[in-house]
N, C-alpha and C. Protein backbone atom coordinates (compact mmCIF):
# COMPACT_ATOMS: atom_id res chain seq x y z
N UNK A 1 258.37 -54.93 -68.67
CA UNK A 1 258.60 -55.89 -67.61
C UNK A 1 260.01 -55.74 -67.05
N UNK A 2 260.93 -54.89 -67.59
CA UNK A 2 262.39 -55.01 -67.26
C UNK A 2 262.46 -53.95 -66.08
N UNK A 3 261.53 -52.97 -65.47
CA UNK A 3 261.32 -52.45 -64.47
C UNK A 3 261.71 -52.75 -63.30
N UNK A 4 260.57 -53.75 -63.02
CA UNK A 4 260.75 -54.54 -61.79
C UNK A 4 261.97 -54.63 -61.55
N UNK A 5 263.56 -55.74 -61.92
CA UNK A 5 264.79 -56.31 -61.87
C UNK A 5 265.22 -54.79 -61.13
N UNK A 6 265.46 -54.11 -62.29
CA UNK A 6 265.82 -52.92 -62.85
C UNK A 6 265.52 -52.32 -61.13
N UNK A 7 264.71 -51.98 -60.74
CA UNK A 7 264.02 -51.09 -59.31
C UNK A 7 264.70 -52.42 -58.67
N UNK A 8 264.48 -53.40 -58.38
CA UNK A 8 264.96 -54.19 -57.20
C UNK A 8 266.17 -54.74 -57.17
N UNK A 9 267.31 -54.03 -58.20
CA UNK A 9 268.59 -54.44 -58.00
C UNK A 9 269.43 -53.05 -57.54
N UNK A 10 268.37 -52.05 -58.37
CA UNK A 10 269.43 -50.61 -58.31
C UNK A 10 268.73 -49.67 -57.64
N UNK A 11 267.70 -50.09 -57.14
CA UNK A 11 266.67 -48.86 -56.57
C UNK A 11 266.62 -47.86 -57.67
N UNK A 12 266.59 -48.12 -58.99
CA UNK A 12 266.37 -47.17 -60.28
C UNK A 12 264.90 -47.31 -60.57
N UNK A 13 263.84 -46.89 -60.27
CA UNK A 13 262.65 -46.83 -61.31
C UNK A 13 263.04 -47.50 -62.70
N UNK A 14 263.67 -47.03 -63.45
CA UNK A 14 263.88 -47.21 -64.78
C UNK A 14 262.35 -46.56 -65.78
N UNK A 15 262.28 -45.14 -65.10
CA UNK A 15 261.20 -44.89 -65.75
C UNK A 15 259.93 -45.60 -65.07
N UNK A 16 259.81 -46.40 -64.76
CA UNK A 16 258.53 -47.49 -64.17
C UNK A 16 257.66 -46.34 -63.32
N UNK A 17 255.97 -47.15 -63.37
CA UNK A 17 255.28 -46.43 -62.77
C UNK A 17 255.63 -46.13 -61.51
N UNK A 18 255.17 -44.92 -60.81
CA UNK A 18 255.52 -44.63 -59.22
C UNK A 18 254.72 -45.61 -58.22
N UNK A 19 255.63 -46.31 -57.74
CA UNK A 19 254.76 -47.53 -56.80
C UNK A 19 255.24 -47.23 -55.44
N UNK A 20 254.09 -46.69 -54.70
CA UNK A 20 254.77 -46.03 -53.25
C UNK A 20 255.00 -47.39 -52.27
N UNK A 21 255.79 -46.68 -51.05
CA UNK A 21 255.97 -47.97 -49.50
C UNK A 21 254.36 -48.31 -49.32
N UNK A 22 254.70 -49.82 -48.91
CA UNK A 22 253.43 -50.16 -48.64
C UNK A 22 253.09 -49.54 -47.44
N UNK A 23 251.36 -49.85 -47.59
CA UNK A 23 250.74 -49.01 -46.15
C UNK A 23 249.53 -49.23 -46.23
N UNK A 24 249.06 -50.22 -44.91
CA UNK A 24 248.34 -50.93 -44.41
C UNK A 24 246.82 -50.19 -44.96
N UNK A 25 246.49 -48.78 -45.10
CA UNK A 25 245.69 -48.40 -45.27
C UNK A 25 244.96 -48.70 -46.56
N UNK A 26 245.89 -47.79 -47.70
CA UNK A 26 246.32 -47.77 -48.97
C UNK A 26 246.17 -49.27 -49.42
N UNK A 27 247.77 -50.08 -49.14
CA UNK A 27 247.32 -51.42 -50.04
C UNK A 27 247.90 -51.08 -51.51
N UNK A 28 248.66 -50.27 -51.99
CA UNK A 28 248.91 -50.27 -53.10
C UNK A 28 249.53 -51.49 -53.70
N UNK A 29 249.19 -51.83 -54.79
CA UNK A 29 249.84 -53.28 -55.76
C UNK A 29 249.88 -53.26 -57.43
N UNK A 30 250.73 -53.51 -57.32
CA UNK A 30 251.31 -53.23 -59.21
C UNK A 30 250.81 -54.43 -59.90
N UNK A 31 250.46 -54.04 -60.63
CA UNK A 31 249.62 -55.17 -61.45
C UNK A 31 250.14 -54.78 -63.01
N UNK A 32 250.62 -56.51 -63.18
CA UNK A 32 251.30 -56.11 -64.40
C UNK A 32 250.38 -56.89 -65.41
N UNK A 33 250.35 -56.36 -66.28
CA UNK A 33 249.45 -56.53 -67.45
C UNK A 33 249.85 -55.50 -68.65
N UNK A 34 249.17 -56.09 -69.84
CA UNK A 34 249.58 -55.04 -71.28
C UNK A 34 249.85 -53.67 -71.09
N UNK A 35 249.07 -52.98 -69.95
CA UNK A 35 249.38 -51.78 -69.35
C UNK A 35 249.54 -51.92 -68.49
N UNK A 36 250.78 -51.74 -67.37
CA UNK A 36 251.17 -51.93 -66.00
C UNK A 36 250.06 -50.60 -65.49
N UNK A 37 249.56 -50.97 -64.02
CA UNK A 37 248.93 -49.62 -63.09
C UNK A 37 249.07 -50.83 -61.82
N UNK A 38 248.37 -49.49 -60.71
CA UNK A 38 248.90 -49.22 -59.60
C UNK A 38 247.68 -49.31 -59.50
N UNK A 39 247.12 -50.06 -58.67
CA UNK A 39 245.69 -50.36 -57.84
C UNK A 39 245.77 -50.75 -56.52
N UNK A 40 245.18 -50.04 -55.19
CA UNK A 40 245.10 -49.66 -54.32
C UNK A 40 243.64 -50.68 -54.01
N UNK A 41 244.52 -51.46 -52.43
CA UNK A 41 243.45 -52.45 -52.37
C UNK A 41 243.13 -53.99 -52.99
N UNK A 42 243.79 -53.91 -53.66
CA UNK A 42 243.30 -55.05 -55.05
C UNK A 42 242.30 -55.66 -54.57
N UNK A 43 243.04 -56.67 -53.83
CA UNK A 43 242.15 -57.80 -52.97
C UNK A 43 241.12 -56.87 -51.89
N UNK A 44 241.22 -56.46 -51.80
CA UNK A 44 239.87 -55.97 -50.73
C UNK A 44 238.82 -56.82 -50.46
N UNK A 45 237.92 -57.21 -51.13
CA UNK A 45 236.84 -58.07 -51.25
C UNK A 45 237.47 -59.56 -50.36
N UNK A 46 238.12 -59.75 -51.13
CA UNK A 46 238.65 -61.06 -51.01
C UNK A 46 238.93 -61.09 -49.19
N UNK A 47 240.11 -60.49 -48.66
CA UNK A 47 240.57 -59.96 -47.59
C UNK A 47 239.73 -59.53 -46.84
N UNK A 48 238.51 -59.15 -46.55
CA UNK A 48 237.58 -58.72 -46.05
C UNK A 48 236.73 -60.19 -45.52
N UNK A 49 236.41 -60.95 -46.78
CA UNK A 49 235.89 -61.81 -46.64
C UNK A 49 236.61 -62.84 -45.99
N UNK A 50 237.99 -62.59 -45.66
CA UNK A 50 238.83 -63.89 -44.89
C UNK A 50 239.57 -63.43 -44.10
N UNK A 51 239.79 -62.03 -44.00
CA UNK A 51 240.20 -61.59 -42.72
C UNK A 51 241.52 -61.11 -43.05
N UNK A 52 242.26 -60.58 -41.93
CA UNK A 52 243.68 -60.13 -41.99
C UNK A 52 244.54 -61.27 -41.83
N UNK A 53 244.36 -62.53 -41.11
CA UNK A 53 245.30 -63.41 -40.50
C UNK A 53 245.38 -63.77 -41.71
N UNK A 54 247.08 -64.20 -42.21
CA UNK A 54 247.83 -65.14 -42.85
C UNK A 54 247.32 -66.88 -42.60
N UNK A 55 246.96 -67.53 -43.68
CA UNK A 55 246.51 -68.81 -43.55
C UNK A 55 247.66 -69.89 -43.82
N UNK A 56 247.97 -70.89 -43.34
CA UNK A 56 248.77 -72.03 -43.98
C UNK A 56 248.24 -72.94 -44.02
N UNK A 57 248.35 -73.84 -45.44
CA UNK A 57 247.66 -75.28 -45.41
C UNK A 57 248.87 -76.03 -45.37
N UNK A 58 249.86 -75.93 -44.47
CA UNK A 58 250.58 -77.28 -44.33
C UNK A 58 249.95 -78.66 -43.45
């Protein structure tokens, strides 16, 4: 978990998986869990089913 800080203070990986620029196509998202990976899309389903627009419930 010390990755993340680590990449977003020093632009160091720190070793961490390769997590590319986002891109609208792709969709890549780091999913952290007992084994960190890189899943492309995640939400798809979800996003599909509700669209591209950003929602607010204020």
């Amino acid at each position: 978990m010390d990755e993340v800080p680590t990449h977003a203070h020093h632009a160091d990986d720190g070793g961490a998986l390769p997590w590319p620029a986002f891109d609208e196509q792709v969709r890549a998202t780091l999913v952290v869990d007992a084994a960190d990976r890189i899943v492309d899309d995640l939400d798809r389903d979800i996003r599909r089913a509700w669209g591209d627009e950003v929602l607010s419930f204020r």
